[in-house]
Every structure is written in structure tokens, then in C-alpha cells.
PDB file of N, CA and C in Angstrom:
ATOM      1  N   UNK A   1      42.265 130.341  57.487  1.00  0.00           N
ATOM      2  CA  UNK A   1      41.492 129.807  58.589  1.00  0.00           C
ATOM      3  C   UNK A   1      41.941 128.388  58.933  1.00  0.00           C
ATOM      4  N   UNK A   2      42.625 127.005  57.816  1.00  0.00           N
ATOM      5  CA  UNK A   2      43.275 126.251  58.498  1.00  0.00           C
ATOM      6  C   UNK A   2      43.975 126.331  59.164  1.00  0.00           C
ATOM      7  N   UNK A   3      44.939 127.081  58.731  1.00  0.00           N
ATOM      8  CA  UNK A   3      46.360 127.413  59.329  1.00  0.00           C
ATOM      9  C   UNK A   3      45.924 127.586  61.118  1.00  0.00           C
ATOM     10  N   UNK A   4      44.731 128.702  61.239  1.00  0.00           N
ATOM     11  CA  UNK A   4      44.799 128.349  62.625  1.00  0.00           C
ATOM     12  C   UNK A   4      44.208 127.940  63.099  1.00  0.00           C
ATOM     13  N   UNK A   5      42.952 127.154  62.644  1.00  0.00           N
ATOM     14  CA  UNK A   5      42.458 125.813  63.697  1.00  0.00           C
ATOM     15  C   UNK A   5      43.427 124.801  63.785  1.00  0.00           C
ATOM     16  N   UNK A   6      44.013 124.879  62.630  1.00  0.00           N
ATOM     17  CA  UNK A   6      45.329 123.510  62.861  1.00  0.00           C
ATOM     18  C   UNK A   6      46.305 123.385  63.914  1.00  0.00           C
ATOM     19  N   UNK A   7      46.983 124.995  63.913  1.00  0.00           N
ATOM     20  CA  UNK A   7      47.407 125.249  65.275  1.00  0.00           C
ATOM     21  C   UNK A   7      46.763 125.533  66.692  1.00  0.00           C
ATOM     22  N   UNK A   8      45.663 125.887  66.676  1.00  0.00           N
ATOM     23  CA  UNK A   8      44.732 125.751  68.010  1.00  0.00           C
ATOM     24  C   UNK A   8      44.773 124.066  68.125  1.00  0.00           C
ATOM     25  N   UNK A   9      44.631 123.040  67.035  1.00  0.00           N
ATOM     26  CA  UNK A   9      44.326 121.423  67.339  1.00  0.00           C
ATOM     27  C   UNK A   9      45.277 121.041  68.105  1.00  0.00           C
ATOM     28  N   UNK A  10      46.877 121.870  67.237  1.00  0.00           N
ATOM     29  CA  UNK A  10      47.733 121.198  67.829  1.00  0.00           C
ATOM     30  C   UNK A  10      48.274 122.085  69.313  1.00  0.00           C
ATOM     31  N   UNK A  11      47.756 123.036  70.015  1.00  0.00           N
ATOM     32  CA  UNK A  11      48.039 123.577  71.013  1.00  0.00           C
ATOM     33  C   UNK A  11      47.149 122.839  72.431  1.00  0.00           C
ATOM     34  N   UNK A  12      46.220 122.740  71.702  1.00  0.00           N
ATOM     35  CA  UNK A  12      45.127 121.898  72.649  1.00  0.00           C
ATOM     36  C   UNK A  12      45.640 120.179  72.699  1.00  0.00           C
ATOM     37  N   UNK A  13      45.986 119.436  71.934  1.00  0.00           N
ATOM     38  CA  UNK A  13      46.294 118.899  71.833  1.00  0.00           C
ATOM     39  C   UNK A  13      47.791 117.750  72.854  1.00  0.00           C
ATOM     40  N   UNK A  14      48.318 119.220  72.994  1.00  0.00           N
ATOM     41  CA  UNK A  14      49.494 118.849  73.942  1.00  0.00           C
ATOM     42  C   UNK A  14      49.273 118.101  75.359  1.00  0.00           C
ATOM     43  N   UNK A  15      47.881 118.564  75.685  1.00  0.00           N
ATOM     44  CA  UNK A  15      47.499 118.428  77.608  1.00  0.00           C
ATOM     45  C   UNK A  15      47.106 116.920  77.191  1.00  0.00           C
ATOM     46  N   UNK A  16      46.352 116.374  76.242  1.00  0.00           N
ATOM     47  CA  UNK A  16      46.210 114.856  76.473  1.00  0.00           C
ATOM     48  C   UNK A  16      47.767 113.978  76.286  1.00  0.00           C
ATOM     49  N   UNK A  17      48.267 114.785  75.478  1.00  0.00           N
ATOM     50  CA  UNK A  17      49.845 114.045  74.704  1.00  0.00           C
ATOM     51  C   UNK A  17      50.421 113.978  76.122  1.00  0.00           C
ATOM     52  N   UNK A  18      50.258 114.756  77.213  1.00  0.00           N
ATOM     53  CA  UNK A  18      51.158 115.295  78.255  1.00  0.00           C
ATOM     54  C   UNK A  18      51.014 113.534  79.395  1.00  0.00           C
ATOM     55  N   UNK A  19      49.742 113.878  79.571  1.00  0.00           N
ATOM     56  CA  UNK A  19      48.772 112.493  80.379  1.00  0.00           C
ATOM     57  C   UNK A  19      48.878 111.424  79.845  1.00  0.00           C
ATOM     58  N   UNK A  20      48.925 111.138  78.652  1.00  0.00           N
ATOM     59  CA  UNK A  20      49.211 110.199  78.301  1.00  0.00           C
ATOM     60  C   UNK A  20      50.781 109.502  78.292  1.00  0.00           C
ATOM     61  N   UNK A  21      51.765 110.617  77.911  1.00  0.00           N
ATOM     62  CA  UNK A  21      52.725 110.365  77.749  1.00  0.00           C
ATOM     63  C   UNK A  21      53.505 109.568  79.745  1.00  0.00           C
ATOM     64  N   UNK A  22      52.622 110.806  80.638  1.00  0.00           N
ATOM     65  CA  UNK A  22      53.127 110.676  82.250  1.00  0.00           C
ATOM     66  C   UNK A  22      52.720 109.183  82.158  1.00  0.00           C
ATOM     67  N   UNK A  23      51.484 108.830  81.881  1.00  0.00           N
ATOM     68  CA  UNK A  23      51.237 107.144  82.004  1.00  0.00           C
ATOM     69  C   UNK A  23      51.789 105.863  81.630  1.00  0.00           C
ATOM     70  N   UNK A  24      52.806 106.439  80.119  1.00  0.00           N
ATOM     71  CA  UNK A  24      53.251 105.575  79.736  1.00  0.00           C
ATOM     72  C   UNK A  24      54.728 105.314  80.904  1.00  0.00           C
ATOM     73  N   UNK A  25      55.114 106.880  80.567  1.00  0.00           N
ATOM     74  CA  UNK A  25      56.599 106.719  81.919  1.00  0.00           C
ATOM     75  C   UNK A  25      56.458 106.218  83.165  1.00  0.00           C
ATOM     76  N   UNK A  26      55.138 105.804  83.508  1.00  0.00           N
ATOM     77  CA  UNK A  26      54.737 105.090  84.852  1.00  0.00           C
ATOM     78  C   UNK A  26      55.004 103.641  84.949  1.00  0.00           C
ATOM     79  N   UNK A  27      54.129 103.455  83.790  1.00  0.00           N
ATOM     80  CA  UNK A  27      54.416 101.774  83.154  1.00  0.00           C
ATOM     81  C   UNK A  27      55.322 101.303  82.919  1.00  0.00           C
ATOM     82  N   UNK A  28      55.982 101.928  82.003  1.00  0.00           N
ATOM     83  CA  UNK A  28      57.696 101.829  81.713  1.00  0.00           C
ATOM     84  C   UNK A  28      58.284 101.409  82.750  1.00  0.00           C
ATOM     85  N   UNK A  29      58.660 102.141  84.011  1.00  0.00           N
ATOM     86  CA  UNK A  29      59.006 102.165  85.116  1.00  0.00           C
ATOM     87  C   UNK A  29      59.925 103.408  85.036  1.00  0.00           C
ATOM     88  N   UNK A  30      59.268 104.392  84.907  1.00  0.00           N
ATOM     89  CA  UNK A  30      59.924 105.766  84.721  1.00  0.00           C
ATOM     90  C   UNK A  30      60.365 106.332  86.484  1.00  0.00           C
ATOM     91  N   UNK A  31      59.419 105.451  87.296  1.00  0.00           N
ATOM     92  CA  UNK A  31      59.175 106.163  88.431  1.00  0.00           C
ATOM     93  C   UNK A  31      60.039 105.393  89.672  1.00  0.00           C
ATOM     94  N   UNK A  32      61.268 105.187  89.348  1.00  0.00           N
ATOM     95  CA  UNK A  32      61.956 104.311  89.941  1.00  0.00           C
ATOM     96  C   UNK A  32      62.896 104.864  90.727  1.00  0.00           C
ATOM     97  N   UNK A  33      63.913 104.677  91.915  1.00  0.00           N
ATOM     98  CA  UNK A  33      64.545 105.384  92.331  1.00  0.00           C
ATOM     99  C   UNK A  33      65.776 105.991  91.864  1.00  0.00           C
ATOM    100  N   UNK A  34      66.024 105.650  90.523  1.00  0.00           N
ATOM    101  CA  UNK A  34      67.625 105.693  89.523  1.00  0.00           C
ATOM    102  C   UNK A  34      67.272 106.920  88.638  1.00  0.00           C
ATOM    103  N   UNK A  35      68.032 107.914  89.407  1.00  0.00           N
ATOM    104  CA  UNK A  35      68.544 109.000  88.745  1.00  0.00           C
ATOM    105  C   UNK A  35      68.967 109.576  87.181  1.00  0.00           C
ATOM    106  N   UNK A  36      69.351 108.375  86.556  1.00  0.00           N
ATOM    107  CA  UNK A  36      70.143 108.607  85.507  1.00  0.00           C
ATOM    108  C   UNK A  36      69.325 108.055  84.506  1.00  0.00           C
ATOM    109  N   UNK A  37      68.890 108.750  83.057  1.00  0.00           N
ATOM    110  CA  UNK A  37      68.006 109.450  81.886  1.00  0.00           C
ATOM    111  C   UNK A  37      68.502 107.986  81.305  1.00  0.00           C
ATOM    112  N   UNK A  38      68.052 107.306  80.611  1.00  0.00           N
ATOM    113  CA  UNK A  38      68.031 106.666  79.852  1.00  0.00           C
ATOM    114  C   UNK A  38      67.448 106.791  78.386  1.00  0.00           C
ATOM    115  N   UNK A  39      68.104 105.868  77.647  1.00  0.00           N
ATOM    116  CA  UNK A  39      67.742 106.406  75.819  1.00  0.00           C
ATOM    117  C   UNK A  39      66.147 105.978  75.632  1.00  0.00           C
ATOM    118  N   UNK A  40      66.084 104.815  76.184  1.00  0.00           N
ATOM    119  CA  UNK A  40      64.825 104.470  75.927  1.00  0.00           C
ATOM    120  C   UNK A  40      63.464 105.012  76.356  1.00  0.00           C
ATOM    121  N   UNK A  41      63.783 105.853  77.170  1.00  0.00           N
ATOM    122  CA  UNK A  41      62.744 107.463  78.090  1.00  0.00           C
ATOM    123  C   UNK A  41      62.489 108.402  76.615  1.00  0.00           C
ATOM    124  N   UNK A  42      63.146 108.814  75.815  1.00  0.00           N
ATOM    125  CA  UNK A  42      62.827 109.698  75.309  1.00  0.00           C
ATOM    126  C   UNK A  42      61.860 109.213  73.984  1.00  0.00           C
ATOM    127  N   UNK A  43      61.303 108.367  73.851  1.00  0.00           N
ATOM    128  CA  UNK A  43      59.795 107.748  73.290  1.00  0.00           C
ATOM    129  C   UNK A  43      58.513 108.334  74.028  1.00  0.00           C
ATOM    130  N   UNK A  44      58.488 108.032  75.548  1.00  0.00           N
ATOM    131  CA  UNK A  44      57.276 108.579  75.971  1.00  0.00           C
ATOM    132  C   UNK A  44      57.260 110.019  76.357  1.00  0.00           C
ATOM    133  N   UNK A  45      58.473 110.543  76.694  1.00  0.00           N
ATOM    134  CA  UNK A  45      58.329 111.911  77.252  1.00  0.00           C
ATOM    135  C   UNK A  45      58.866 112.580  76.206  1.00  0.00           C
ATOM    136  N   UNK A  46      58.884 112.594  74.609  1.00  0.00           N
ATOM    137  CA  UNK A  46      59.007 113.096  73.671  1.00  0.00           C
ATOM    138  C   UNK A  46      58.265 112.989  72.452  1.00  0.00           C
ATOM    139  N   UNK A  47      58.152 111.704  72.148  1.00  0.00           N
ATOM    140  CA  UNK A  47      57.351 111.030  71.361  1.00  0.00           C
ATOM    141  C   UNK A  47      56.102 111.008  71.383  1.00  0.00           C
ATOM    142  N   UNK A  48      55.497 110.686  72.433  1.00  0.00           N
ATOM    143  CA  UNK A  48      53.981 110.855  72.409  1.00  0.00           C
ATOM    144  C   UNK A  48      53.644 111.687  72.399  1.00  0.00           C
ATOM    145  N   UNK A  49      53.811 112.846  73.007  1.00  0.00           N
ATOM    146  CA  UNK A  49      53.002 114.356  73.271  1.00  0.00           C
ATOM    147  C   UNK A  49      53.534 114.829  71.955  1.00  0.00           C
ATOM    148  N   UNK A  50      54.714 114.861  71.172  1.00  0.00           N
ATOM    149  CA  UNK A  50      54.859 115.279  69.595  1.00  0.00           C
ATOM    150  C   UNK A  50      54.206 114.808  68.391  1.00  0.00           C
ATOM    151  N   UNK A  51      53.876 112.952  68.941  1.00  0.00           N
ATOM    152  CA  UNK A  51      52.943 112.351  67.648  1.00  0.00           C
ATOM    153  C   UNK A  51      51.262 113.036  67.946  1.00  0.00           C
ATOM    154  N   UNK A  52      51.130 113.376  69.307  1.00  0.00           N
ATOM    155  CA  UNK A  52      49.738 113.771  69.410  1.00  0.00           C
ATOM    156  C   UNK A  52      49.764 114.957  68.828  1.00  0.00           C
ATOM    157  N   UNK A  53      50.556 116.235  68.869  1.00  0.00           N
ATOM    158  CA  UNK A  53      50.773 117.608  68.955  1.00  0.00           C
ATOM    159  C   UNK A  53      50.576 117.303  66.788  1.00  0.00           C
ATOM    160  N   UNK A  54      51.521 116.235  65.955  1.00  0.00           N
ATOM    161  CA  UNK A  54      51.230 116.788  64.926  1.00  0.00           C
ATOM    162  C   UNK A  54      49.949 116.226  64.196  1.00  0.00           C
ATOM    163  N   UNK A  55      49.684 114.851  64.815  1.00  0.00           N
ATOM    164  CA  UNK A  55      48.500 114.071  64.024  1.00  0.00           C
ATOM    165  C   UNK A  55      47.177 115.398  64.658  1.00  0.00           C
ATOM    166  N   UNK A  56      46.939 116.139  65.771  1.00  0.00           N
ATOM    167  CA  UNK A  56      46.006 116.973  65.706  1.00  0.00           C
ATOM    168  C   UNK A  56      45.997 117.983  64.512  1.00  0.00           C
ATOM    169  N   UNK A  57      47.689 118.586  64.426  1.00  0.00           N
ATOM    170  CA  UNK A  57      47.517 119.778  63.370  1.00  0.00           C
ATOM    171  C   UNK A  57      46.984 119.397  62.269  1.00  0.00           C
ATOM    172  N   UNK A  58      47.330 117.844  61.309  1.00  0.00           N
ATOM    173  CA  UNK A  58      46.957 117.408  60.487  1.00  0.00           C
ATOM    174  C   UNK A  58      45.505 117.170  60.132  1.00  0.00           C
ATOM    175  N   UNK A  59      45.068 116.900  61.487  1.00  0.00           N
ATOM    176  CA  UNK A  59      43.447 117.220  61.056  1.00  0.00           C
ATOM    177  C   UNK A  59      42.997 118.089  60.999  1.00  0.00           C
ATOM    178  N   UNK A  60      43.564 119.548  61.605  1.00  0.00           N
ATOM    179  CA  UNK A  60      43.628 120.611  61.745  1.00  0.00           C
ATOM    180  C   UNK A  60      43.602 121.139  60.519  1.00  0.00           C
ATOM    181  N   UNK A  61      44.059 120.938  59.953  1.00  0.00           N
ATOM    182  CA  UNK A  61      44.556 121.199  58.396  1.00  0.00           C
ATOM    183  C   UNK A  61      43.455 120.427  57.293  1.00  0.00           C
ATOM    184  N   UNK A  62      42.770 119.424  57.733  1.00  0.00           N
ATOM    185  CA  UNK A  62      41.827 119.108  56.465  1.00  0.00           C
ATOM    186  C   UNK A  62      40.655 119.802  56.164  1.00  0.00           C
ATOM    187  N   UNK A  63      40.596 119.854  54.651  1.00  0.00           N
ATOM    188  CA  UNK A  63      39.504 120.702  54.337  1.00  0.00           C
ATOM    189  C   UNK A  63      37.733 119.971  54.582  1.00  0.00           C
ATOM    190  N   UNK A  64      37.123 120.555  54.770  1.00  0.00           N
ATOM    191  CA  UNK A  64      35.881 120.455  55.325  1.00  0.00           C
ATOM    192  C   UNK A  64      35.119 120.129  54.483  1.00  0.00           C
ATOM    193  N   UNK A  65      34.607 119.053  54.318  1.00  0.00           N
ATOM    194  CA  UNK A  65      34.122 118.319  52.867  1.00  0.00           C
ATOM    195  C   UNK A  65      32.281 119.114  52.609  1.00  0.00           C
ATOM    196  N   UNK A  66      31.449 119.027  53.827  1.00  0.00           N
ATOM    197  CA  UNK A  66      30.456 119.895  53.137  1.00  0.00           C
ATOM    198  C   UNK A  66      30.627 121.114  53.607  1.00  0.00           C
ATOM    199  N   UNK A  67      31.741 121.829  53.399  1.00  0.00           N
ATOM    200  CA  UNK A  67      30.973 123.356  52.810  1.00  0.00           C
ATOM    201  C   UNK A  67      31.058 123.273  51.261  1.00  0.00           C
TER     202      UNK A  67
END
């Protein structure tokens, strides 16, 4: 039964990682007229929605202290 609330945490999980991550690439200045990918892009449009996706499973995964 962890196994899959952990993965439901981390499936649900993705749509805030997603919003959050579009906001950061806003700020950044993701939204600029220059075509060409830069190294420093792949923090928010990789990084965030993956640190959200595993810190959910991880709670996903803890055992439930009062049962």
C-alpha cells in the first residue's frame, strides 16, 4: 500500500512541479525572443518538477505513525 500512495504522491505531484517550474522559466527570462536552449534552462524545466515528483514519493513512502 506504500508503494502506491507513493506513486499516486508522486503522479499528482508533477502538475504543481509543472507551474512552478513555467514560473521560474518566466523569471529567469525563459520567455525571450532567442531560440537557442541554454545549459542553465535545464534547472527549472527539469529540476523542479523532478525535485517535486521525488520529495512527494518520499512522503509517499513514510510509514504512518498512529496506526
Amino acid at each position: 500500500m506504500r508503494l502506491l500512495r507513493a506513486t499516486v504522491f508522486g503522479l499528482i505531484a508533477i502538475f504543481p512541479g509543472i507551474i512552478v517550474a513555467l514560473f521560474t522559466y518566466l523569471l529567469l527570462g525563459g520567455s525571450t525572443e532567442s531560440y537557442e536552449w541554454e545549459n542553465w534552462m535545464y534547472g527549472p524545466c527539469y529540476g523542479i518538477p523532478a525535485a517535486f515528483v521525488v520529495v512527494a514519493f518520499f512522503l509517499g513512502l513514510r510509514e504512518d505513525s498512529e496506526v
